[in-house]
C-alpha atoms as a PDB file:
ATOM      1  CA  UNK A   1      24.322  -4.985   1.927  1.00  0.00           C
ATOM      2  CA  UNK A   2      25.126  -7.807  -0.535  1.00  0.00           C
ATOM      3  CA  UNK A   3      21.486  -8.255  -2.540  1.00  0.00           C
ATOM      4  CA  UNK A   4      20.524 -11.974  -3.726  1.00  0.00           C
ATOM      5  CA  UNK A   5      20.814 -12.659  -7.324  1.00  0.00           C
ATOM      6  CA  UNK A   6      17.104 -13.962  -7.568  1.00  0.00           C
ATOM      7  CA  UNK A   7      15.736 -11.254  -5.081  1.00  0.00           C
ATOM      8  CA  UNK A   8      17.315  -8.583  -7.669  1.00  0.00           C
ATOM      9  CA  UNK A   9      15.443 -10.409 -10.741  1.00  0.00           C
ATOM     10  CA  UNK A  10      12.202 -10.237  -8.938  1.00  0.00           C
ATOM     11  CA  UNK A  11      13.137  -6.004  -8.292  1.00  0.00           C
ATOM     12  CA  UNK A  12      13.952  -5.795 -11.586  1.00  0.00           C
ATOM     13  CA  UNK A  13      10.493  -7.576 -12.987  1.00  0.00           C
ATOM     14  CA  UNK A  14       8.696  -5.354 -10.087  1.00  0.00           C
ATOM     15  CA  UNK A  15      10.131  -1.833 -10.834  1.00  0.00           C
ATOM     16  CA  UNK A  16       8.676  -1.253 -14.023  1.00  0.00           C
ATOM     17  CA  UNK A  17       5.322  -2.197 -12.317  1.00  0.00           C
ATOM     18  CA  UNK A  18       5.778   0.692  -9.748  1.00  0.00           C
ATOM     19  CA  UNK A  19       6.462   2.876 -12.118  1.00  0.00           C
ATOM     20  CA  UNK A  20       3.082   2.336 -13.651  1.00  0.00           C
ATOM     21  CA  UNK A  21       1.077   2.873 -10.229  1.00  0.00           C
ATOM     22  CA  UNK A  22       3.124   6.139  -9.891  1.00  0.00           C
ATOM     23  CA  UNK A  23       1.975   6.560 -13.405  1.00  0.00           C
ATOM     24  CA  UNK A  24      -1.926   6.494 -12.414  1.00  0.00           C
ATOM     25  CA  UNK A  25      -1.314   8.363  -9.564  1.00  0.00           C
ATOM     26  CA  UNK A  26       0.701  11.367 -11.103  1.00  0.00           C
ATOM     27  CA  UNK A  27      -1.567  11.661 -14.185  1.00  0.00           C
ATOM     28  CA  UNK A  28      -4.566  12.014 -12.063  1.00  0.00           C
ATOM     29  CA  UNK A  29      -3.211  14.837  -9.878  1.00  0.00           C
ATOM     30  CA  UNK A  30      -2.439  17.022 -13.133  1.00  0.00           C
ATOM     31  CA  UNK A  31      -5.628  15.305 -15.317  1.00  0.00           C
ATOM     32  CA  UNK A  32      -8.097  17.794 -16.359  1.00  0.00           C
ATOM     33  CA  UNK A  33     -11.122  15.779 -14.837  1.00  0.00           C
ATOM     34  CA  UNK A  34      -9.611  15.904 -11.607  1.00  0.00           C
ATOM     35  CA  UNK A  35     -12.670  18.019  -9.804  1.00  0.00           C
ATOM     36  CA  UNK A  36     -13.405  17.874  -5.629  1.00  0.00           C
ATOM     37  CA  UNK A  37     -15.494  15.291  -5.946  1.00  0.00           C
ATOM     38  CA  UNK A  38     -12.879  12.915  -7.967  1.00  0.00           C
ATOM     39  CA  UNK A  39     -10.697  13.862  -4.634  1.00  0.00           C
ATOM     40  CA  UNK A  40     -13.319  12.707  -2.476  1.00  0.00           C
ATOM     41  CA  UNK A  41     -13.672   9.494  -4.024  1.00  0.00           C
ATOM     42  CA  UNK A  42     -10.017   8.711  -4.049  1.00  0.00           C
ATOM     43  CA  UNK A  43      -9.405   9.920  -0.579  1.00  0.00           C
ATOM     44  CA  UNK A  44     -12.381   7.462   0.455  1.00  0.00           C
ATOM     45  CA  UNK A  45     -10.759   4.643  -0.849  1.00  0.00           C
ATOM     46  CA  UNK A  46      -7.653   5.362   0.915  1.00  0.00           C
ATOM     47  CA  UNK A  47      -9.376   5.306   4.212  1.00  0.00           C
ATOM     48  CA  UNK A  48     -10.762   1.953   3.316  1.00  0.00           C
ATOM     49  CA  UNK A  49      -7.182   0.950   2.870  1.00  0.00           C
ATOM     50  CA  UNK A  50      -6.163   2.358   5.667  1.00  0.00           C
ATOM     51  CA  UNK A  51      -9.231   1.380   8.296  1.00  0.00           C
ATOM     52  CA  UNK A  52      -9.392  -2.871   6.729  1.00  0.00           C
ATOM     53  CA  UNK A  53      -6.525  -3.119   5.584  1.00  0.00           C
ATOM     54  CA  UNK A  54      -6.867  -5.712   2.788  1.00  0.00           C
ATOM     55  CA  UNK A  55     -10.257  -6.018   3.329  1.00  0.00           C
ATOM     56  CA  UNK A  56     -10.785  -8.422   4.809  1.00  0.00           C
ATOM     57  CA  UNK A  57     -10.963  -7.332   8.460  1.00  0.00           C
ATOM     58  CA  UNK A  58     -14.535  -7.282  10.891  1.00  0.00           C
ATOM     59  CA  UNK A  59     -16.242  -5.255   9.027  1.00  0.00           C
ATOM     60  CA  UNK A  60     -17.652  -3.346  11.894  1.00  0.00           C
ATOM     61  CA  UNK A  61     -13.828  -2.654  13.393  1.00  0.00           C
ATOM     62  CA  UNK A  62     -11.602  -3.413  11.100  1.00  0.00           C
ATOM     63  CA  UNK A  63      -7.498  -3.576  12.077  1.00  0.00           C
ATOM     64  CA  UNK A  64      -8.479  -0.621  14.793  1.00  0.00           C
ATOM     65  CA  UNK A  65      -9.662  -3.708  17.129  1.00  0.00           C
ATOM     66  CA  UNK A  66      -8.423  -6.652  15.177  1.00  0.00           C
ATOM     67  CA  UNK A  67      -4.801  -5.342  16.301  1.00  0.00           C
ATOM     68  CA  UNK A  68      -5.892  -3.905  19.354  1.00  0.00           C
ATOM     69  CA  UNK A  69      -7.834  -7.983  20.340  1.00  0.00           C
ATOM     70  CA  UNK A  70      -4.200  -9.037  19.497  1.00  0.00           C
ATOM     71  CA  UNK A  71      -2.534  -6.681  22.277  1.00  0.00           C
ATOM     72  CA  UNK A  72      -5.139  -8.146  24.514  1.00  0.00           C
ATOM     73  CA  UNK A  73      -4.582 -11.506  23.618  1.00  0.00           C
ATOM     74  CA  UNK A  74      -0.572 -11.227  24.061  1.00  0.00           C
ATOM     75  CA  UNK A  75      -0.795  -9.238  27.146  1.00  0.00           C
ATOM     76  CA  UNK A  76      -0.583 -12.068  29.468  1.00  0.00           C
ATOM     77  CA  UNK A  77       2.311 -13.291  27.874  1.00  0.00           C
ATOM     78  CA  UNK A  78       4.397  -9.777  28.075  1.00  0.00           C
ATOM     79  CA  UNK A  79       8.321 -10.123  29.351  1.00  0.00           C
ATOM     80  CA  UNK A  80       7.762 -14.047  29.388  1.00  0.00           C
ATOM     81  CA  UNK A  81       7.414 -15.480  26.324  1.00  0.00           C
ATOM     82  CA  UNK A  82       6.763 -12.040  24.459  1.00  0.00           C
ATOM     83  CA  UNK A  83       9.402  -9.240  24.602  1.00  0.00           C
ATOM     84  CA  UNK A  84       8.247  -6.216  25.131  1.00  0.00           C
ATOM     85  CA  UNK A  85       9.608  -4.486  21.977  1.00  0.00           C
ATOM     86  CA  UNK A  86       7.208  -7.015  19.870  1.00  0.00           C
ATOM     87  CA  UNK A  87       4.314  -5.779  21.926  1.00  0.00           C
ATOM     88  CA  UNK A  88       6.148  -2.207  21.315  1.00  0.00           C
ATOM     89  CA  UNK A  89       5.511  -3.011  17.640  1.00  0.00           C
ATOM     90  CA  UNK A  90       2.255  -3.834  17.665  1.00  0.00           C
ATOM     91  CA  UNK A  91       1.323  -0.621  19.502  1.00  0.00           C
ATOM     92  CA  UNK A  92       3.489   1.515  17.075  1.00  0.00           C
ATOM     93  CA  UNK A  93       1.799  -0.335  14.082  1.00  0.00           C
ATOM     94  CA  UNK A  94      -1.730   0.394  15.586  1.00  0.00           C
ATOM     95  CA  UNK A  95      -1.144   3.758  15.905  1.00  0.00           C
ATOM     96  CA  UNK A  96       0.553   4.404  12.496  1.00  0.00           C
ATOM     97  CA  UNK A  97      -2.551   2.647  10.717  1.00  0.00           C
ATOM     98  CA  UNK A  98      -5.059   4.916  12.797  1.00  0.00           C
ATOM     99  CA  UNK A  99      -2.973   8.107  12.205  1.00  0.00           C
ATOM    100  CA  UNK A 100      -3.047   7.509   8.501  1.00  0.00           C
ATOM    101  CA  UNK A 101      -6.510   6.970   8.593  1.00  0.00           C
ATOM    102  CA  UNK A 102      -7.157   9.905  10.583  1.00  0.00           C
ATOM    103  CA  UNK A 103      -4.809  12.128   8.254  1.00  0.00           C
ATOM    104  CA  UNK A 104      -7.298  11.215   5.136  1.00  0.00           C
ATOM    105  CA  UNK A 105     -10.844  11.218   6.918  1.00  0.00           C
ATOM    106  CA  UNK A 106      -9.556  15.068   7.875  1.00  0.00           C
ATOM    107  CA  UNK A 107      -8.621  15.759   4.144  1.00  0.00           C
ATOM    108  CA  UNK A 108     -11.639  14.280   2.977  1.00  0.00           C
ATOM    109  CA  UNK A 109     -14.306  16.314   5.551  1.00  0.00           C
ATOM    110  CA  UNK A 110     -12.478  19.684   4.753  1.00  0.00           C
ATOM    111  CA  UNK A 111     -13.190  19.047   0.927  1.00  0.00           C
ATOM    112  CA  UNK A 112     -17.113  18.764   2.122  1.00  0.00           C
ATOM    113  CA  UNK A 113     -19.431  21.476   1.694  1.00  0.00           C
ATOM    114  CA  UNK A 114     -19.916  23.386   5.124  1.00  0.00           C
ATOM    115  CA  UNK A 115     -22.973  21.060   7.378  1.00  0.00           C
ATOM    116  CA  UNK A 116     -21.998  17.971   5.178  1.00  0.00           C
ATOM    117  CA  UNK A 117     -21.511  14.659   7.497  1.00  0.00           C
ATOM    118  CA  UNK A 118     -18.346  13.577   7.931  1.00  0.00           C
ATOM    119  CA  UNK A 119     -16.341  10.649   6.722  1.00  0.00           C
ATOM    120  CA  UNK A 120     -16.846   7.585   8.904  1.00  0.00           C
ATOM    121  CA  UNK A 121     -15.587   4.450   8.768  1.00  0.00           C
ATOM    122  CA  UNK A 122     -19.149   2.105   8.466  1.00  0.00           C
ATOM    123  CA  UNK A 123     -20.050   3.932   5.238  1.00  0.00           C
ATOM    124  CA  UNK A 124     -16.262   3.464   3.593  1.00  0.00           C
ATOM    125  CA  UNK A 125     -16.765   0.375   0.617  1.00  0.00           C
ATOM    126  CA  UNK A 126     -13.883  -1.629  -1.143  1.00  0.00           C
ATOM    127  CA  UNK A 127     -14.141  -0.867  -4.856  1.00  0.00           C
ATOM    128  CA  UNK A 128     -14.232  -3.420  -7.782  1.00  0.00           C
ATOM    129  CA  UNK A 129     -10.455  -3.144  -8.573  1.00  0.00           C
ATOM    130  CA  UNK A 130      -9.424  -3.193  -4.978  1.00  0.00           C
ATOM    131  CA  UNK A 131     -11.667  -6.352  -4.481  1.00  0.00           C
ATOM    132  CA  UNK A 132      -9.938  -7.991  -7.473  1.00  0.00           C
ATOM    133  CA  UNK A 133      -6.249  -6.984  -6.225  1.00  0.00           C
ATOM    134  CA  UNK A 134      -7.854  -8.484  -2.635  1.00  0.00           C
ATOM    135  CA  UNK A 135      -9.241 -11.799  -3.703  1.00  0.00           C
ATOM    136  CA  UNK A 136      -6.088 -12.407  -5.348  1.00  0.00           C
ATOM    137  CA  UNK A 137      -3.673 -11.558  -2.430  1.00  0.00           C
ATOM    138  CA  UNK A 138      -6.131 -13.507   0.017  1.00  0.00           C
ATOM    139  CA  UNK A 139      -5.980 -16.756  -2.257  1.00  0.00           C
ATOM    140  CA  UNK A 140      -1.991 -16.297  -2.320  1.00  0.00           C
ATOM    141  CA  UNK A 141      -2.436 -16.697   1.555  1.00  0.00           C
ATOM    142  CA  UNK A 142      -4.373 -19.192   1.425  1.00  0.00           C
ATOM    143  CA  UNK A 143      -2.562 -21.095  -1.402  1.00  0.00           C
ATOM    144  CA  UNK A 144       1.039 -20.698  -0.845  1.00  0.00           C
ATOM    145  CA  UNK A 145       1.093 -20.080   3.047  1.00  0.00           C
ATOM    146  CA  UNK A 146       4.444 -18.134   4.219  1.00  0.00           C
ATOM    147  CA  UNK A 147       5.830 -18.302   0.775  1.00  0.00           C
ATOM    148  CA  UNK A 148       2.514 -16.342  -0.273  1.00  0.00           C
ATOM    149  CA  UNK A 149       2.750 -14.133   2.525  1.00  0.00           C
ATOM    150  CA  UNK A 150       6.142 -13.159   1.638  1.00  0.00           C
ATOM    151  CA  UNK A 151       4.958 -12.039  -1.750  1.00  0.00           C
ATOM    152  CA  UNK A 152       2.990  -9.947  -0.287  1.00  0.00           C
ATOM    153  CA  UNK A 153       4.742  -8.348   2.060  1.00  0.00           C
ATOM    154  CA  UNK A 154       7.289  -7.355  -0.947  1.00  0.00           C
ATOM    155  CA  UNK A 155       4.518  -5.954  -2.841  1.00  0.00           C
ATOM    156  CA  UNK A 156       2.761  -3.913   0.320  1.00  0.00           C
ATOM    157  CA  UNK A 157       2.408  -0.462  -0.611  1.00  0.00           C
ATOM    158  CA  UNK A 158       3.690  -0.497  -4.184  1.00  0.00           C
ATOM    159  CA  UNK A 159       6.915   0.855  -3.193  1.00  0.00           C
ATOM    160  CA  UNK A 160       5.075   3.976  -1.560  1.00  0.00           C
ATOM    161  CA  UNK A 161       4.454   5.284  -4.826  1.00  0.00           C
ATOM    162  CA  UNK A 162       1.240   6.886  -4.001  1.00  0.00           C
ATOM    163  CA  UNK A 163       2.795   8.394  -0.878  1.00  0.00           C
ATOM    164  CA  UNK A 164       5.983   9.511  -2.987  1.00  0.00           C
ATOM    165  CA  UNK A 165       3.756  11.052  -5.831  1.00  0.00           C
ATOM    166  CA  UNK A 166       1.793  13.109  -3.413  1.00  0.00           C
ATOM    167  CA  UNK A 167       4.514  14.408  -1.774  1.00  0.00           C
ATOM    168  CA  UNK A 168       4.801  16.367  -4.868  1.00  0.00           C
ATOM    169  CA  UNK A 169       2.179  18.540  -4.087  1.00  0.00           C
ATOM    170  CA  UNK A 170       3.637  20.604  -1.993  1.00  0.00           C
ATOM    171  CA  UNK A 171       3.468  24.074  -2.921  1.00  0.00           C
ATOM    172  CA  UNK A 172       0.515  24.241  -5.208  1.00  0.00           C
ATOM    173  CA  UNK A 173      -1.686  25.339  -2.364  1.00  0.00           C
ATOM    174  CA  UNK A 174      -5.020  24.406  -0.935  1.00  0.00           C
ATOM    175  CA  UNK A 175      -6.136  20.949  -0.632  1.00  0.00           C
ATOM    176  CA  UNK A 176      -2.893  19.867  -2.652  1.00  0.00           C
ATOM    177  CA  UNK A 177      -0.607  21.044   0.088  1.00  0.00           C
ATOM    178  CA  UNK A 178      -2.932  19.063   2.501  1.00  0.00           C
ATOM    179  CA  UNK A 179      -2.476  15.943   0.658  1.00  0.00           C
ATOM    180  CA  UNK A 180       1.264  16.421  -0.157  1.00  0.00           C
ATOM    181  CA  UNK A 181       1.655  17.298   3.924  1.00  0.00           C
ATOM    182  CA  UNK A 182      -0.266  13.762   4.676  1.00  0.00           C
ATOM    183  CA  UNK A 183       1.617  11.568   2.055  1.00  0.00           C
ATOM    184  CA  UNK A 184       5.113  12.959   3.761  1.00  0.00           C
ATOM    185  CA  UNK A 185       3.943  11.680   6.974  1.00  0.00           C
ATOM    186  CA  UNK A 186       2.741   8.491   5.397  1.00  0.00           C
ATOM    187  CA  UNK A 187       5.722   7.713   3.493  1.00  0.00           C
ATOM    188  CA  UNK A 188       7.834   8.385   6.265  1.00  0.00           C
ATOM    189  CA  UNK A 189       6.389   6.006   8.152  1.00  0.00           C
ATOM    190  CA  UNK A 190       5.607   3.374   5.952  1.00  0.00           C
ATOM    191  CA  UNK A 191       8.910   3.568   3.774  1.00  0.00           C
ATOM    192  CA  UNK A 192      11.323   1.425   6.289  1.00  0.00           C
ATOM    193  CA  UNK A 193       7.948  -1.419   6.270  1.00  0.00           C
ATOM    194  CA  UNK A 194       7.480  -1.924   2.983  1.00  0.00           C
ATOM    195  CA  UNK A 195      11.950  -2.451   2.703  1.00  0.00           C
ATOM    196  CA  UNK A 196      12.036  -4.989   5.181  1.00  0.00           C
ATOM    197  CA  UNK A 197       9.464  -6.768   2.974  1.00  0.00           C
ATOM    198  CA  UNK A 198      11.524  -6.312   0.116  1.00  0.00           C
ATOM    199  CA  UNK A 199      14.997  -7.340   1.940  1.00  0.00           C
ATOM    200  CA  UNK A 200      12.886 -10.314   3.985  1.00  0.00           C
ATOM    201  CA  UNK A 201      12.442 -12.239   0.757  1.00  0.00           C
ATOM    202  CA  UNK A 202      15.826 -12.423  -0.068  1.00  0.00           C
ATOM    203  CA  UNK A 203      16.509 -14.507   3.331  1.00  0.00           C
ATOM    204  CA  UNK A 204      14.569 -17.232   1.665  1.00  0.00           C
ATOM    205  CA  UNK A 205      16.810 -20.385   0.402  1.00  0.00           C
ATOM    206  CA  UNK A 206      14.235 -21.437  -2.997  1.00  0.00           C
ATOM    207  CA  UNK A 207      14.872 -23.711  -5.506  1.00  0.00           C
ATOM    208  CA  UNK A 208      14.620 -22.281  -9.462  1.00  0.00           C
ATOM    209  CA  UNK A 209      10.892 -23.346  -9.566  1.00  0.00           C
ATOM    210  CA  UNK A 210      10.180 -21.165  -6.141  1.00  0.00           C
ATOM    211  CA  UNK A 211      11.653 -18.436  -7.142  1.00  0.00           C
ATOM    212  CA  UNK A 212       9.708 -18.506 -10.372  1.00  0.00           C
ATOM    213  CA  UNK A 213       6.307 -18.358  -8.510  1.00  0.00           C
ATOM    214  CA  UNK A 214       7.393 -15.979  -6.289  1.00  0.00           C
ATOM    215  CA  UNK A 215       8.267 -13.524  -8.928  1.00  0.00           C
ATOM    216  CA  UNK A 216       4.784 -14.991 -10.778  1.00  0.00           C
ATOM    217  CA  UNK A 217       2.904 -13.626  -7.728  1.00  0.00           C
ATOM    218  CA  UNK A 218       4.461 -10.680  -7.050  1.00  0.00           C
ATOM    219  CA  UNK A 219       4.190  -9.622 -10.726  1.00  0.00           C
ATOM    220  CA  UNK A 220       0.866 -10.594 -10.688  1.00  0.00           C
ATOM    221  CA  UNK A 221       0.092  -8.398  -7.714  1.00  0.00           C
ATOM    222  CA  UNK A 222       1.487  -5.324  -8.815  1.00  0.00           C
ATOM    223  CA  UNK A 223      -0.171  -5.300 -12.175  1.00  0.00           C
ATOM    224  CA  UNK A 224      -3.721  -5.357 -10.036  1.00  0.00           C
ATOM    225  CA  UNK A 225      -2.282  -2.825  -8.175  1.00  0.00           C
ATOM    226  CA  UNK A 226      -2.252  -0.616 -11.342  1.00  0.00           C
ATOM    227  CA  UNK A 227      -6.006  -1.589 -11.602  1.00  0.00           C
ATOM    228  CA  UNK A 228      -6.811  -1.103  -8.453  1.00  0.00           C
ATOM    229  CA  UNK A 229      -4.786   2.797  -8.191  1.00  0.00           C
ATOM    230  CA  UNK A 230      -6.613   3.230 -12.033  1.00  0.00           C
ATOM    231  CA  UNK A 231     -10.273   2.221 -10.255  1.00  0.00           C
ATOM    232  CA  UNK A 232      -9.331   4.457  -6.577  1.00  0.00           C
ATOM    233  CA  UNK A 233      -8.612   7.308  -9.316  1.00  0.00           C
ATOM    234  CA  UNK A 234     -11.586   7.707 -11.419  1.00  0.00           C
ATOM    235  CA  UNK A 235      -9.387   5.746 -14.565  1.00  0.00           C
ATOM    236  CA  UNK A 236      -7.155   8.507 -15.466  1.00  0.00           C
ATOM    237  CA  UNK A 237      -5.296   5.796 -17.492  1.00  0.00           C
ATOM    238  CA  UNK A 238      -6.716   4.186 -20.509  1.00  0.00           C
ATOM    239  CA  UNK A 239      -6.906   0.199 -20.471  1.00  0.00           C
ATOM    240  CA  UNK A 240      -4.645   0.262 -23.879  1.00  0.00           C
ATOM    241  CA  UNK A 241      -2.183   2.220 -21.575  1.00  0.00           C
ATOM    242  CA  UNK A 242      -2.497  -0.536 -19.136  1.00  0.00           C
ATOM    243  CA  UNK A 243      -1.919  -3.123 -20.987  1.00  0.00           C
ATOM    244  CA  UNK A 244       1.099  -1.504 -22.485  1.00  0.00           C
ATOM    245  CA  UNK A 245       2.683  -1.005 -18.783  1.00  0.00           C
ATOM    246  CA  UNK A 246       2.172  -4.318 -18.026  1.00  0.00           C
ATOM    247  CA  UNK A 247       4.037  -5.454 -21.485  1.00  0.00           C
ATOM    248  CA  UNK A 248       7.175  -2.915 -20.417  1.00  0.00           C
ATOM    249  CA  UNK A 249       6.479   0.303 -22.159  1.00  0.00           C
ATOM    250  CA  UNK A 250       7.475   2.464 -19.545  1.00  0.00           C
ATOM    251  CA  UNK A 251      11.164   3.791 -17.438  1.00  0.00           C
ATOM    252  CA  UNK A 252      11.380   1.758 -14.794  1.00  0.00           C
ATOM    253  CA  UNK A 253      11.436   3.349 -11.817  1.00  0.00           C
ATOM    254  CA  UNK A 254      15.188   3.367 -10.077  1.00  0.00           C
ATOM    255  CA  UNK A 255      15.125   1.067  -7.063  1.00  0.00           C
ATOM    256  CA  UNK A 256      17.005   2.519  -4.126  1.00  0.00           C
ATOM    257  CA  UNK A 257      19.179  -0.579  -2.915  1.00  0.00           C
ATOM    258  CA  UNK A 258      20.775   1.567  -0.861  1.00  0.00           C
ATOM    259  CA  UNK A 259      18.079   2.159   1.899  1.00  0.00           C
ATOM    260  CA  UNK A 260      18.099  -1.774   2.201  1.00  0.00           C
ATOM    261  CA  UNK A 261      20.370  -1.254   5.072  1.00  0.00           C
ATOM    262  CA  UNK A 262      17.814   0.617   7.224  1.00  0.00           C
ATOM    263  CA  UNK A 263      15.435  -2.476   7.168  1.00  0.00           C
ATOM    264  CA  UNK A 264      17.435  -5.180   7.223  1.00  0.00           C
END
């Protein structure tokens, strides 16, 4: 599919961004202070992610009932004013979230000593980098309405790179093959999402100055993403390292334009 000039600038400014969240991600899983514990952590986090969302669901629920309150809600309206693949969707989307979830939780209990509680999902916390990467995203909503949401949406899931890392795995044995068997199933699913983010922006007719913030935000996104991935991963990156990502000192990572076509 023929890609928009501007949308390409904004992959282009983005890629060397994911590269430096698969950076974080890949160190940690060969680091030498990688320990059970430092899995546990991580793994934590990721059920956070995966229970709230961007955390800022009911903190009692989070998207488990939020989504479900919305099938409830549209139900009434189902094969009149709401087709029944969008209500399709939302089912899908529920269980996809809750899967993921569940995948993690699982990883994390088996790393528990035997008789240790198990994860659940009152005692998960946001951490201080995912807050920041959070509060930002949440006052882009707020701020800059569907353009802001747009931003996000191109940003969601740092083009899988956690996912795509931990696929990786496979083979090492133990936990590792647990995580790597998890991310495959993740990335699957979340892959075809996070491109019809991507392609969705380019539908949008901006002048020179909206394009500009657009690529401001999403920039500014993904470099708290490398934060927040640093913060979920006990910092296996140093902040000098950081800062040199963010300034370009890294391969960019090669953006697949061809599996556009799947989400558009």
């Amino acid at each position: 599919m023929p890609v928009n000039q501007k949308l390409k600038e904004i992959i282009d400014a983005a890629t060397p961004l994911f590269a430096g969240e698969a950076e974080v991600v890949r160190t940690y899983f060969d680091w030498s202070n990688r320990t059970a514990a430092t899995d546990r952590k991580w793994i934590a986090h990721q059920c956070f992610k995966e229970f709230y969302g961007s955390g800022y669901g009911e903190p009692e629920h989070g998207i488990l009932v939020e989504w479900g309150q919305q099938m409830i809600d549209k139900r009434p309206e189902l094969d009149k004013g709401m087709d029944r693949h969008e209500m399709l969707q939302l089912v899908e989307g529920i269980y996809a979230e809750y899967h993921h979830y569940c995948l993690f939780a699982d990883i994390y209990d088996n790393l528990g000593a035997p008789g240790e509680a198990k994860l659940i999902p009152s005692a998960l916390k946001n951490w201080t980098e995912g807050k920041t990467l959070d509060d930002y995203r949440l006052d882009l909503r707020m701020t800059h309405g569907e353009l802001g949401q747009a931003a996000m949406d191109f940003t969601e899931g740092g083009y899988c790179t956690l996912y795509h890392e931990g696929t990786k795995l496979a083979g090492r044995g133990g936990i590792d093959d647990q995580i790597a068997a998890a991310c495959q199933i993740v990335y699957d699913d979340e892959v075809g999402h996070m491109l019809k983010g991507v392609v969705a922006l380019g539908d949008y007719d901006l002048d020179d100055a909206g394009w500009a913030l657009v690529k401001e935000k999403v920039v500014g996104q993904l470099q708290r993403r490398i934060h927040m991935r640093n913060g979920q991963f006990s910092y296996p990156l140093s902040q000098e390292r950081i800062k040199a990502i963010h300034a370009g000192d890294i391969e960019p990572i090669a953006f697949d334009y061809s599996i556009m076509n799947k989400a558009a």
